[in-house]
Protein backbone atom coordinates (compact mmCIF):
# COMPACT_ATOMS: atom_id res chain seq x y z
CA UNK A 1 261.76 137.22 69.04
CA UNK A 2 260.20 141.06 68.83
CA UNK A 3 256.79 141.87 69.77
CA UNK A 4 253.34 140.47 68.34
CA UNK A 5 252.64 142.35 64.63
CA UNK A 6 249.23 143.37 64.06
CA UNK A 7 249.00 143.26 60.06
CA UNK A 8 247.21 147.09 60.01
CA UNK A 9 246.83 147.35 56.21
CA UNK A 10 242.67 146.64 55.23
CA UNK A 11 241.83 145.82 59.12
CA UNK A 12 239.37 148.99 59.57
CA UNK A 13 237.50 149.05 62.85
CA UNK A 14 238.70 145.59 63.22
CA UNK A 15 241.91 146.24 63.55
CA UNK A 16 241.39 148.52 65.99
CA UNK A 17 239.82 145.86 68.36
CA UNK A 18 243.19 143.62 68.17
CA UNK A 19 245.13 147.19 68.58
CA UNK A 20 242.84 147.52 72.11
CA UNK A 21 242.96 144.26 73.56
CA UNK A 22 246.89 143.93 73.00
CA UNK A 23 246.85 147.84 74.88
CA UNK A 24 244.50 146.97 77.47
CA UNK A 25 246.42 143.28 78.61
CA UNK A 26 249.95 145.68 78.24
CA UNK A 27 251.13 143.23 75.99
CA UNK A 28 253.71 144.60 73.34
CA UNK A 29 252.85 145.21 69.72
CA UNK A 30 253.76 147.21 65.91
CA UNK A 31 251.50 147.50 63.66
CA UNK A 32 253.08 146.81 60.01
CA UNK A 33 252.15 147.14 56.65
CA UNK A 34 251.94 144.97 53.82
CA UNK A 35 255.14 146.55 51.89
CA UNK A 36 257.03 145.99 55.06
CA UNK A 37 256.43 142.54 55.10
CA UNK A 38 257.16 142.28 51.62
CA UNK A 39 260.02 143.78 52.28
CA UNK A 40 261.56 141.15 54.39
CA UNK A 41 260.51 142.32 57.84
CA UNK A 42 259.36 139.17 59.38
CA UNK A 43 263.02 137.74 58.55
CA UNK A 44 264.77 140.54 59.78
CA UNK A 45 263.02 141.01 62.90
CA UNK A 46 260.83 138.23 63.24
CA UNK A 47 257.68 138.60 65.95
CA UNK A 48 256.71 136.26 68.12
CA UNK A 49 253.34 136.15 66.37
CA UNK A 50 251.67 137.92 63.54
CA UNK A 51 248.09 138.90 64.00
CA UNK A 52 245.50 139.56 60.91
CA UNK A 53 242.42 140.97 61.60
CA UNK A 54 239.67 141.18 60.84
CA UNK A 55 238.79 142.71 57.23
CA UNK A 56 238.51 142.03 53.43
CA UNK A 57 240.76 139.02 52.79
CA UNK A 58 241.57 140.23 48.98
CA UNK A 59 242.29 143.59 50.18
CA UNK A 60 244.92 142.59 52.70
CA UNK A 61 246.54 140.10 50.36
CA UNK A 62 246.86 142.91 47.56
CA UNK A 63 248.84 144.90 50.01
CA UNK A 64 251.18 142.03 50.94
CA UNK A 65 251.57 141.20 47.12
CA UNK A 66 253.20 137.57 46.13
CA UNK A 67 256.60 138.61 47.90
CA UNK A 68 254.72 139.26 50.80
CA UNK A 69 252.49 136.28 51.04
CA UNK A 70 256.17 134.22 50.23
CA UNK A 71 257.62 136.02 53.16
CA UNK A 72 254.73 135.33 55.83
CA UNK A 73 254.39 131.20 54.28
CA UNK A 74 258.05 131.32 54.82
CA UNK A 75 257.84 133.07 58.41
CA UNK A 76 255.47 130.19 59.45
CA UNK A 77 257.17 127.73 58.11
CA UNK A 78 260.30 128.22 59.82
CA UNK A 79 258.67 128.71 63.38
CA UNK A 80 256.48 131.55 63.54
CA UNK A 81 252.98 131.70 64.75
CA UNK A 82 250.15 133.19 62.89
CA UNK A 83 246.58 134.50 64.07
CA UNK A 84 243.84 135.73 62.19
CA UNK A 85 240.65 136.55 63.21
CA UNK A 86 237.49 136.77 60.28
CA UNK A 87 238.98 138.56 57.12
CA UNK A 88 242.51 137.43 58.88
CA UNK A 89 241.48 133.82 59.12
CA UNK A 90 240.37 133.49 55.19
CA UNK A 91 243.77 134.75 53.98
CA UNK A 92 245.45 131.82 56.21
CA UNK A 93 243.41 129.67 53.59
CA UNK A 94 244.06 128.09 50.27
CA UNK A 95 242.52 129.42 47.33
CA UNK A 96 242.86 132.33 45.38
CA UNK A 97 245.11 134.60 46.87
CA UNK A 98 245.53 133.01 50.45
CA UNK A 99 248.18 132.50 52.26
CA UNK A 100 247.72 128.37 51.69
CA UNK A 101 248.96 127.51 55.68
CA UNK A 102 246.08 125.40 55.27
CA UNK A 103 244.88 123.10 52.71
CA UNK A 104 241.29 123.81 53.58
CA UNK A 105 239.55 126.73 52.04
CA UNK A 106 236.68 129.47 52.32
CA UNK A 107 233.16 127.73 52.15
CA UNK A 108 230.98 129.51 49.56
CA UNK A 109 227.34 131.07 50.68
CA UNK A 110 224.70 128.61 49.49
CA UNK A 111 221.70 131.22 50.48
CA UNK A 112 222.94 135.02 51.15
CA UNK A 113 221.30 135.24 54.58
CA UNK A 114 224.04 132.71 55.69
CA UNK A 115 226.60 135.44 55.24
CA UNK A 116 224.19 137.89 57.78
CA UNK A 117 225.10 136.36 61.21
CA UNK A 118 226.42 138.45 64.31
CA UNK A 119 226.18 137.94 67.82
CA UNK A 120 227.44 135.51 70.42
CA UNK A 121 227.13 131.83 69.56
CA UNK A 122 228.04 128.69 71.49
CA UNK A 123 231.05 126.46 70.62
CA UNK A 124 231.67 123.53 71.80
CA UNK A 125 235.04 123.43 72.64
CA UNK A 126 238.22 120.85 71.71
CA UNK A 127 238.97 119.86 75.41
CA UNK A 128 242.39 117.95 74.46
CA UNK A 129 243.85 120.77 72.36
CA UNK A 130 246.35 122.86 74.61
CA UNK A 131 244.95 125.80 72.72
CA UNK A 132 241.65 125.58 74.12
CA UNK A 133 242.17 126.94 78.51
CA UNK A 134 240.68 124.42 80.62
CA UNK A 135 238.90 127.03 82.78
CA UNK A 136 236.21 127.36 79.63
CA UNK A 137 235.27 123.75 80.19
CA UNK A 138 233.31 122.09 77.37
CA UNK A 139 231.60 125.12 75.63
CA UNK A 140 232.23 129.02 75.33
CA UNK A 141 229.81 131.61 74.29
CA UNK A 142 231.30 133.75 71.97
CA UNK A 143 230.84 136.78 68.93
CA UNK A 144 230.85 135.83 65.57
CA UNK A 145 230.35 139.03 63.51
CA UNK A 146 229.12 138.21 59.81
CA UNK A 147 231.49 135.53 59.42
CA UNK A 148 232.78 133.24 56.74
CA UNK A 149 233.13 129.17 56.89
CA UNK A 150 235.52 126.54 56.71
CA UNK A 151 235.24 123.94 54.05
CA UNK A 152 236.82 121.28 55.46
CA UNK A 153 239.86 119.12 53.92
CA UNK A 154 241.55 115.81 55.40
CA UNK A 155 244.91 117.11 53.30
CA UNK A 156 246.94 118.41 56.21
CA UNK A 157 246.98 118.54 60.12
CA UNK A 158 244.47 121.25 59.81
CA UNK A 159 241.96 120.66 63.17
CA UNK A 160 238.76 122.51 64.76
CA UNK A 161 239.31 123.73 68.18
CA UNK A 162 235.83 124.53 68.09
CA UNK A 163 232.35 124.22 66.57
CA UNK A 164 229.21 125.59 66.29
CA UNK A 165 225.81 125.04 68.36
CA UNK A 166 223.16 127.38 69.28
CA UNK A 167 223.06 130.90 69.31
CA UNK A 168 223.04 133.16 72.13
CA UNK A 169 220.23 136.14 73.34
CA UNK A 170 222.14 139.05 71.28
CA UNK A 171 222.09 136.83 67.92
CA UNK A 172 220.98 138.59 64.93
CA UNK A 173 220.41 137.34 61.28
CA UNK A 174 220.04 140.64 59.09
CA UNK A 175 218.46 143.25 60.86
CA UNK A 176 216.58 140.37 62.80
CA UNK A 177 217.53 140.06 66.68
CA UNK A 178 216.27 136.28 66.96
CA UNK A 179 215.00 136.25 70.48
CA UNK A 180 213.15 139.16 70.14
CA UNK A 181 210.59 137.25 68.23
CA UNK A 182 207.46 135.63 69.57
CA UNK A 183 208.20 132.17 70.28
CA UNK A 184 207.30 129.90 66.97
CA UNK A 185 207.55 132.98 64.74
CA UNK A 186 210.20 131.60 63.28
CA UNK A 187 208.25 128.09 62.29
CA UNK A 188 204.97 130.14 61.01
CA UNK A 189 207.83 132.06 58.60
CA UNK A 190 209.11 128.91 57.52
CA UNK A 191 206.03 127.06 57.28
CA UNK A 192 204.35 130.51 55.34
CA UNK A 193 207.16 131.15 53.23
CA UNK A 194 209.66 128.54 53.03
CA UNK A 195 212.35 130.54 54.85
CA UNK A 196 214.63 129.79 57.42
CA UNK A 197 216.45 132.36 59.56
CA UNK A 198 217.82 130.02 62.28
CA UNK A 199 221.74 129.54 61.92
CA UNK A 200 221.01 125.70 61.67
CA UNK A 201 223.30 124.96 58.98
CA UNK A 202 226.10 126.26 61.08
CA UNK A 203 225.41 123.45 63.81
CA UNK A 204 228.30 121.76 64.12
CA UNK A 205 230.52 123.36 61.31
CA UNK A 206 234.53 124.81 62.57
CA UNK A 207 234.51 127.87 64.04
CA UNK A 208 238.43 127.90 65.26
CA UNK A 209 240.93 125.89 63.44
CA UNK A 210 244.35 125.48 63.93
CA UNK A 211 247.10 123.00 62.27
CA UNK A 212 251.03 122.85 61.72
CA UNK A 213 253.01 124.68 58.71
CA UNK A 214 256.96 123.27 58.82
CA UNK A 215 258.04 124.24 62.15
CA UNK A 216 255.37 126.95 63.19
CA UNK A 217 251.53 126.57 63.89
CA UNK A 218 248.53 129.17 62.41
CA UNK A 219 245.44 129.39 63.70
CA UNK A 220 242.20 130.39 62.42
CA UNK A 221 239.38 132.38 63.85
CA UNK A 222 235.84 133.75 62.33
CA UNK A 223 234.85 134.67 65.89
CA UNK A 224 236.29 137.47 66.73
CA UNK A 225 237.86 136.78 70.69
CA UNK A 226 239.00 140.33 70.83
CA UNK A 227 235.51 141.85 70.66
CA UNK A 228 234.90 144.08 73.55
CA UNK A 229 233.14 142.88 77.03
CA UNK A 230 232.96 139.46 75.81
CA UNK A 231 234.15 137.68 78.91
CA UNK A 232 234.89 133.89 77.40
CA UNK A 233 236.10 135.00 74.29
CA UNK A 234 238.72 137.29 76.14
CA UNK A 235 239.86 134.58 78.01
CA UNK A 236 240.41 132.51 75.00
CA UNK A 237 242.29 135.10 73.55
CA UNK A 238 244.32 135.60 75.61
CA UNK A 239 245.64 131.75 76.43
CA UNK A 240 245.77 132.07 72.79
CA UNK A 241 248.36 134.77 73.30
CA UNK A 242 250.01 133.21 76.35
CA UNK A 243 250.42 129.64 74.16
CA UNK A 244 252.60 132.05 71.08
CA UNK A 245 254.45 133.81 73.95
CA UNK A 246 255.58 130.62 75.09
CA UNK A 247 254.98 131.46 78.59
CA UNK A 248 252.71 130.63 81.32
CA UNK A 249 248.62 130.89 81.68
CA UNK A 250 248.31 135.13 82.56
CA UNK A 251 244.91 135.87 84.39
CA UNK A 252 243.93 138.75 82.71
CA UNK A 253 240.93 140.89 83.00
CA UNK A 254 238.31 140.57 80.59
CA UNK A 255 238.41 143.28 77.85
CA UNK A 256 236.76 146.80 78.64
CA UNK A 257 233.83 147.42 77.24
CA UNK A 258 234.33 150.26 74.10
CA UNK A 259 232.08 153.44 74.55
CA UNK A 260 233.20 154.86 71.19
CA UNK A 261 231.12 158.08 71.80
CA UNK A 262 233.04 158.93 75.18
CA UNK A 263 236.30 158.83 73.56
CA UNK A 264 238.46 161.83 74.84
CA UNK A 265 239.74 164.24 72.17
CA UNK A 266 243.24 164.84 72.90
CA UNK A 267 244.14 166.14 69.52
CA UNK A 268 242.24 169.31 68.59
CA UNK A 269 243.11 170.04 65.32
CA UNK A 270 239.91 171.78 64.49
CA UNK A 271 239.07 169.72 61.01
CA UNK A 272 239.98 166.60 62.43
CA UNK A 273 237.56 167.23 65.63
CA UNK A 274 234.96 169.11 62.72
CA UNK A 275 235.53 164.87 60.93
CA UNK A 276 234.13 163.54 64.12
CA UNK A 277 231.32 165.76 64.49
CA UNK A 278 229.92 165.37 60.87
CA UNK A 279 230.34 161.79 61.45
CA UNK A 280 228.17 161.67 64.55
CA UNK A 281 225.72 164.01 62.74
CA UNK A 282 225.54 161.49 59.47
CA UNK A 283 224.90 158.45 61.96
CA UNK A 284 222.05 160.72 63.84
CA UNK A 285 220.37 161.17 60.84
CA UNK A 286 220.94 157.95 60.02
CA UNK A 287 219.09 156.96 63.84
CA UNK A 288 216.62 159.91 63.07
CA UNK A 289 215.44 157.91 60.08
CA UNK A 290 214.94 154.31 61.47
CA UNK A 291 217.93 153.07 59.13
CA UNK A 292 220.87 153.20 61.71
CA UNK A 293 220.87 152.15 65.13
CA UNK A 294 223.67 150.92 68.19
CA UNK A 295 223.76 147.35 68.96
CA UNK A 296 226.01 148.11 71.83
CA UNK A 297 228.77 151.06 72.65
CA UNK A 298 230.90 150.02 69.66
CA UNK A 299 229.12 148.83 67.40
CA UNK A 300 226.69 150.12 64.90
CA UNK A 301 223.44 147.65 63.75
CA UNK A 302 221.51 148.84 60.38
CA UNK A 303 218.99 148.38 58.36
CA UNK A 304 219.83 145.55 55.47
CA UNK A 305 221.48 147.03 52.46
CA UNK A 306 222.89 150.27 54.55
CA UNK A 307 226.56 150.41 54.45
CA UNK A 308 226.95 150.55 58.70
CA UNK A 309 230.24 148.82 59.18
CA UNK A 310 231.63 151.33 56.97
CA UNK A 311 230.28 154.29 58.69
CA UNK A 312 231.24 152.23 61.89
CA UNK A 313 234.84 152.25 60.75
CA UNK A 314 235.41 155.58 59.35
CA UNK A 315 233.55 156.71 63.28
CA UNK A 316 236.23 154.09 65.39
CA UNK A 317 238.98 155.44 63.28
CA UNK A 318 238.71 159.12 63.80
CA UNK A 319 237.58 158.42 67.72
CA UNK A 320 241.58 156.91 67.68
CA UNK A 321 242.86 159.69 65.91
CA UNK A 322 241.51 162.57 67.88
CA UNK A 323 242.14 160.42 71.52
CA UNK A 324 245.94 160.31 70.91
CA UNK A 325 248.20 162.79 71.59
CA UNK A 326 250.33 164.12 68.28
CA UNK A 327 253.60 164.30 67.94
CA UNK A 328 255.70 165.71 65.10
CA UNK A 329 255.17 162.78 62.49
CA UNK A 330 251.65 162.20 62.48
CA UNK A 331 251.36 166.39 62.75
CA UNK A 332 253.29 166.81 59.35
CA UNK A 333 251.34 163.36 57.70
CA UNK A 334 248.21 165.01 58.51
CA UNK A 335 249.32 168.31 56.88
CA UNK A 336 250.46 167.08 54.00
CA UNK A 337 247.33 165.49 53.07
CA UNK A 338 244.43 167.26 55.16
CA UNK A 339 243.42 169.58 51.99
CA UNK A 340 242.32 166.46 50.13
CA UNK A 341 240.70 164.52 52.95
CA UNK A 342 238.78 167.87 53.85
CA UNK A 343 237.55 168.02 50.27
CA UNK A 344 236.26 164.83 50.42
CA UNK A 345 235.06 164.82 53.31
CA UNK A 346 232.79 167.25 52.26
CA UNK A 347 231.63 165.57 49.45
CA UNK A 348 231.04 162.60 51.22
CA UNK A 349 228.83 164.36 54.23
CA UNK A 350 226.64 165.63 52.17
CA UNK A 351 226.57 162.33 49.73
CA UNK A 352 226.14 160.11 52.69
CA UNK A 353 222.77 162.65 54.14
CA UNK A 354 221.33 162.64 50.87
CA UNK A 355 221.72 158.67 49.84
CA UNK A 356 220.48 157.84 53.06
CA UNK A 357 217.53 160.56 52.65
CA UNK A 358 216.87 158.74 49.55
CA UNK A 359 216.97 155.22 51.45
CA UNK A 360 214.33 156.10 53.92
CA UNK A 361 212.22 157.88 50.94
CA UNK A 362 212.18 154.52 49.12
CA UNK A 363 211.41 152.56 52.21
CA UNK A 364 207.84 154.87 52.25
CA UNK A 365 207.60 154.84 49.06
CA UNK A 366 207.71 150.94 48.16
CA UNK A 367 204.40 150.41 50.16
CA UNK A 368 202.53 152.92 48.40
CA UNK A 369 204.08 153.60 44.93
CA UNK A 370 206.22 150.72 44.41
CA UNK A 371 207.12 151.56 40.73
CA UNK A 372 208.24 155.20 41.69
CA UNK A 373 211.42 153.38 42.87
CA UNK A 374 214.31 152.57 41.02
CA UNK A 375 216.55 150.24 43.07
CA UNK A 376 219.62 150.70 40.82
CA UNK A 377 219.61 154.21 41.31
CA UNK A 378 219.92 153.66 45.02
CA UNK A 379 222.82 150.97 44.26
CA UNK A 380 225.18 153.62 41.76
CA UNK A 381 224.43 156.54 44.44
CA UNK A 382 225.86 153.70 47.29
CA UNK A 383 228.31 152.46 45.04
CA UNK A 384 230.18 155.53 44.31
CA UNK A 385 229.90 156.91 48.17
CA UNK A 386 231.15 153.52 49.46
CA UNK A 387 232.06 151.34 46.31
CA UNK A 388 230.84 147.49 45.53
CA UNK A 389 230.63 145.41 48.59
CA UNK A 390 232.63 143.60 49.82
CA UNK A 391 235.56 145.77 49.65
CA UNK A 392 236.21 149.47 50.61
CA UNK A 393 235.90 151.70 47.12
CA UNK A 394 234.43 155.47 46.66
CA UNK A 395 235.10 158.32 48.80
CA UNK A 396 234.87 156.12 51.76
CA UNK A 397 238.20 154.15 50.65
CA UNK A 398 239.73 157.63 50.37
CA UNK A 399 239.25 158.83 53.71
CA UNK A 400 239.48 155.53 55.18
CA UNK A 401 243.01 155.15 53.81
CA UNK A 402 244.31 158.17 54.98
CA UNK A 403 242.77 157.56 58.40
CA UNK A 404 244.04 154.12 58.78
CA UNK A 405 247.54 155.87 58.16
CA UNK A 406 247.27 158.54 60.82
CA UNK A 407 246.92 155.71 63.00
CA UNK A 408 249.60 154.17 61.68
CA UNK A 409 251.82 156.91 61.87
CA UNK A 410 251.14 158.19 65.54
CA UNK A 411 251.68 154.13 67.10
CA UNK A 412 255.36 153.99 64.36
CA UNK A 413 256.73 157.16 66.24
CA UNK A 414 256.15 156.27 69.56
């Protein structure tokens, strides 16, 4: 067996987390693409396990393509492990364009709100699965971060290792940090207007899954267990890792917390470091004008409706970029394509300033001239900066592509 494969095509800032923990516990790791596991690589040189993280599901099975999906059903099927965490876990699913290791499939959002959910969570835990580290005892607190669901089938050996109860004191729904609300709040809303913003529905409902496919295993996450400073999660992760490995329980440390803005710059290539800087100045205007804000050192919170994670990724991305040293491949890559990032980066800086200019103009604007608003103008200006949600599109796919590929290119030529 090689090392573990992160699956880097579509991951975004997510990837990055996996790409971290795996550096932090010194544990080895390549990153591949879609078109190399389509190519045959997991036959070839097959890992011990293949990560997915987190991400848009559709995007990361376009890049594998049908021979790729064949080669990774085929890679688990004759022994190999799989892991994916959010966007990771849907495409282990069946349905359209998943991977089908399980029979079950991606729940549907009855009410959109149950789509908005981040923070830490409680799970009570599968005590008798060897998955699950007896040192968490019966419950873990751990970060979900606008996760899907599970909907459930008795087809296959499919099997939560854990489920959902209550939330923790960082849970948000929206823009909405629960316990920061007066105590009954929450009734008076839902007695007043019929809405409910506590994650009830989730109660109970499979947050990890895991379950048998031929000869190898897969399993599931929507919590991510490689966030950052999350010291239960971490520790599930990494018996997670220990159990694919095949080797014996590792204490490791609990994951370092990620202070994206105290990244070192290490590669000062004056237009990437002049990337950087216009992305800290579009998420300080952003801050300036109530619509952006950090929910902790890594992670950007925002106003509902602003594109955040995006700006979150495109910030993560060039922090990596600019922290690692060069060397002669990812020096020509970023030559041979710097004109046209540069170019649209600039459209996109001053795109970005002005749509969210025009954001915090409607949001004055709505409680005294309502009708001086037009909503779908705010939508196409979005749209084209960022594309339709849920996938990457616009100018931001553009730069995020070629960023996601410097990345690439500087871990391949180590």
């Amino acid at each position: 067996m090689s090392s573990i494969y992160i699956l880097w095509d579509d991951s975004h800032i997510w990837g990055l987390l996996v790409k971290r923990a795996l550096e932090a516990w010194n544990i080895d790791h390549e990153l591949v693409r879609g078109h190399q596991i389509a190519q045959g690589l997991l036959s070839g040189k097959p890992p011990a396990a293949l990560i997915v993280p987190g991400g848009w599901a559709k995007g990361k099975a376009k890049h594998l393509g049908g021979p790729g999906i064949v080669e990774i059903q085929k890679y688990v099927g004759e022994g190999g492990n799989y892991l994916g965490f959010c966007g990771g876990a849907g495409l282990g699913l069946s349905g359209a364009g998943g991977l089908c290791l399980s029979c079950w499939q991606r729940k549907g959002f009855e009410n959109r709100l149950h789509h908005f959910l981040s923070g830490h969570i409680n799970v009570k835990l599968d005590q008798s699965n060897p998955l699950v580290p007896d040192s968490l005892g019966e419950s873990a607190l751990i970060p979900v971060w606008w996760p899907g669901q599970f909907s459930p089938n008795k087809c296959d050996s499919t099997t939560a290792l854990g489920r959902y109860r209550e939330p923790g004191n960082d849970f948000w729904v929206a823009d909405l940090r629960i316990s920061s609300l007066p105590e009954g709040t929450l009734n008076d809303w839902h007695n007043m207007y019929g809405i409910s913003l506590l994650p009830e529905f989730l109660h109970d409902r499979p947050a990890v899954v895991c379950g048998q496919t031929g000869k190898g295993q897969f399993i599931l996450s929507y919590p991510h267990l490689e966030t950052p400073a999350s010291a239960e999660a971490n520790i599930w992760l990494s018996h997670i890792l220990d159990c694919m490995l095949g080797q014996e329980t590792q204490d490791r440390p609990t994951l370092p917390a990620w202070e994206l803005a105290d990244t070192p710059t290490n590669w000062e290539d004056p237009d990437l470091v002049s990337v950087r800087k216009s992305l800290e100045q579009i998420i300080a205007t952003g801050q300036g004008h109530f619509l952006l804000f950090w929910r902790n050192p890594w992670l950007l919170g925002w106003r509902r409706g602003i594109p955040g994670a995006a700006l979150n990724s495109l910030y993560a991305l060039i922090c990596k970029v600019t922290s690692m040293e060069p060397n002669d491949a990812s020096i020509e890559k970023w030559n041979s394509c710097k004109g046209e990032f540069m170019k649209y980066m600039s459209i996109f800086e001053e795109g970005v300033t002005g749509y969210l200019l025009a954001e915090r103009f409607a949001m004055t604007m709505r409680t005294l001239e309502p009708h001086s608003i037009f909503p779908k103008a705010l939508r196409e200006q979005r749209n084209g900066l960022f594309g339709p949600p849920p996938g990457a599109g616009g100018i931001y796919a553009k730069l995020l592509s070629i960023l996601e590929e410097l990345v690439w290119t500087m871990h391949k030529a180590k």
